[in-house]
Protein backbone atom coordinates (compact mmCIF):
# COMPACT_ATOMS: atom_id res chain seq x y z
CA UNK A 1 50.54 117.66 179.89
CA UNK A 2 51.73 115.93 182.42
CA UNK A 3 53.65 112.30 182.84
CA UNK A 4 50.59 109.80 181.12
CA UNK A 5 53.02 106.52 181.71
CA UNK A 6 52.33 106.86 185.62
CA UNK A 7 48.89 105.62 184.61
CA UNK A 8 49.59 101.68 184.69
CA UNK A 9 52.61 100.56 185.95
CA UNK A 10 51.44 97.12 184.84
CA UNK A 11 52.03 98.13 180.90
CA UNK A 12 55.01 100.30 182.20
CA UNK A 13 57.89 97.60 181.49
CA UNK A 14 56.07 96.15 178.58
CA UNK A 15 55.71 99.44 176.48
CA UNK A 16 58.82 100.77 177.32
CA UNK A 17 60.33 98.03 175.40
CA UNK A 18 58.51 98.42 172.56
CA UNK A 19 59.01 101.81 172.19
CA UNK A 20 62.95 100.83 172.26
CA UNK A 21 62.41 98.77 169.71
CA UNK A 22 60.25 100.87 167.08
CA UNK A 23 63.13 103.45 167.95
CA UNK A 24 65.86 101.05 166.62
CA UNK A 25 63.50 100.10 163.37
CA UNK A 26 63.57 103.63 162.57
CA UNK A 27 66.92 104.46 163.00
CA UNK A 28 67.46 101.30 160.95
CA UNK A 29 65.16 102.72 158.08
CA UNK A 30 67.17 106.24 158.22
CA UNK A 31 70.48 104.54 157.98
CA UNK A 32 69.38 101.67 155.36
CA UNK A 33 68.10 105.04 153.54
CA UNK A 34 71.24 107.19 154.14
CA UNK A 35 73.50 104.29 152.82
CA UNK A 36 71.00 104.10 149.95
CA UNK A 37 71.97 107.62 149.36
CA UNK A 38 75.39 107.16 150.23
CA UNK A 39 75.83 104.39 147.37
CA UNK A 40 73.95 106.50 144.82
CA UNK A 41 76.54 109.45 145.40
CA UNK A 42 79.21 106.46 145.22
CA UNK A 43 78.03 105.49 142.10
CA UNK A 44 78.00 109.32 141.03
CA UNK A 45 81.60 109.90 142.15
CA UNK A 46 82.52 107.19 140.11
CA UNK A 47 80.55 107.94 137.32
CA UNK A 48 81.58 111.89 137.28
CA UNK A 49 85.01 113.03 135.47
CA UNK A 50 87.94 114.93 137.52
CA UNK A 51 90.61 117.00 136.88
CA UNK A 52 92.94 114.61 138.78
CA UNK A 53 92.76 110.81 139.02
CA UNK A 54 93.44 111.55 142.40
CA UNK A 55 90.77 113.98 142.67
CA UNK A 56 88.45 111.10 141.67
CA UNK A 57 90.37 108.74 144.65
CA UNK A 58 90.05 111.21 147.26
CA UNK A 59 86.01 111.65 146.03
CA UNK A 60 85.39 107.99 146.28
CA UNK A 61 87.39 107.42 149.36
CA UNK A 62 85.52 110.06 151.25
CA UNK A 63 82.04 108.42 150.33
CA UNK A 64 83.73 104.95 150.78
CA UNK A 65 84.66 106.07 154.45
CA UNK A 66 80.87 107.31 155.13
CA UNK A 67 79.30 104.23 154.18
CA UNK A 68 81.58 101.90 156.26
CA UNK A 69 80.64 104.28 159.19
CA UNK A 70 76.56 103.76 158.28
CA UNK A 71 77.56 99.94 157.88
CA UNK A 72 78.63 100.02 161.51
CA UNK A 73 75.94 101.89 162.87
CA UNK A 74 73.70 99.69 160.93
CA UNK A 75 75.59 97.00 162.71
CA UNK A 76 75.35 98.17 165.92
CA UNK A 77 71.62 99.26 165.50
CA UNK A 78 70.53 95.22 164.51
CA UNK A 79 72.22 94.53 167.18
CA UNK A 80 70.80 96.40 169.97
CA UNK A 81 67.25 95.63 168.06
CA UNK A 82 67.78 91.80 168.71
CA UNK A 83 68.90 91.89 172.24
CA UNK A 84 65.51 94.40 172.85
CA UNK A 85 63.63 91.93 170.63
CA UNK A 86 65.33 89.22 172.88
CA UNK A 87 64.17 90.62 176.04
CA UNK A 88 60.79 90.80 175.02
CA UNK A 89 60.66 86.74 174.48
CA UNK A 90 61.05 84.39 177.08
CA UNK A 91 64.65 85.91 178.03
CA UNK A 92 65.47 82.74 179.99
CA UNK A 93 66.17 80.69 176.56
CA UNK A 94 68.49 83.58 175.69
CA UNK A 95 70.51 84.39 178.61
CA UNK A 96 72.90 81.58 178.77
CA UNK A 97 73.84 80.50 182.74
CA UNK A 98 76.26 78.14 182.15
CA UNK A 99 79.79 80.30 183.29
């Protein structure tokens, strides 16, 4: 197996794109997933009975804490997606010239 891409340079810029951009869409589909998760076991902590009402606050804080991190990533995933997506259409209506 060696490198297939060498194969046409003409499709070389053009695929390489969209594989950057079915990478993004299924990172976004793990994280939309995880934070699906991540809301569930929110729910859950909530839900559940502790020994401590602090107990119960640290619990929820914790999940709290990992679902503003997969917000941000989510974030920063769309927004890498449309600047690829951006690219791929006529970039000169996107990149702005006037400095």
């Amino acid at each position: 197996g060696g490198p297939v891409t060498e194969n046409k340079p003409a499709a070389a810029s053009d695929s390489s794109q969209s594989v950057a951009v079915k990478m993004l869409l299924k990172r976004m589909q793990e994280l939309q997933q995880q934070l699906r998760e991540q809301q569930q076991q929110l729910a859950a902590a909530q839900a559940a009975s502790y020994s401590t009402p602090e107990a119960k606050e640290a619990v929820v804080m914790a999940i709290q804490g990992q679902i503003s991190d997969t917000n941000a990533a989510l974030a920063q995933v769309t927004a890498n997606l449309v600047r690829e997506m951006a690219k791929g259409s006529g970039s000169g209506s996107v990149v702005n010239t006037t400095a």
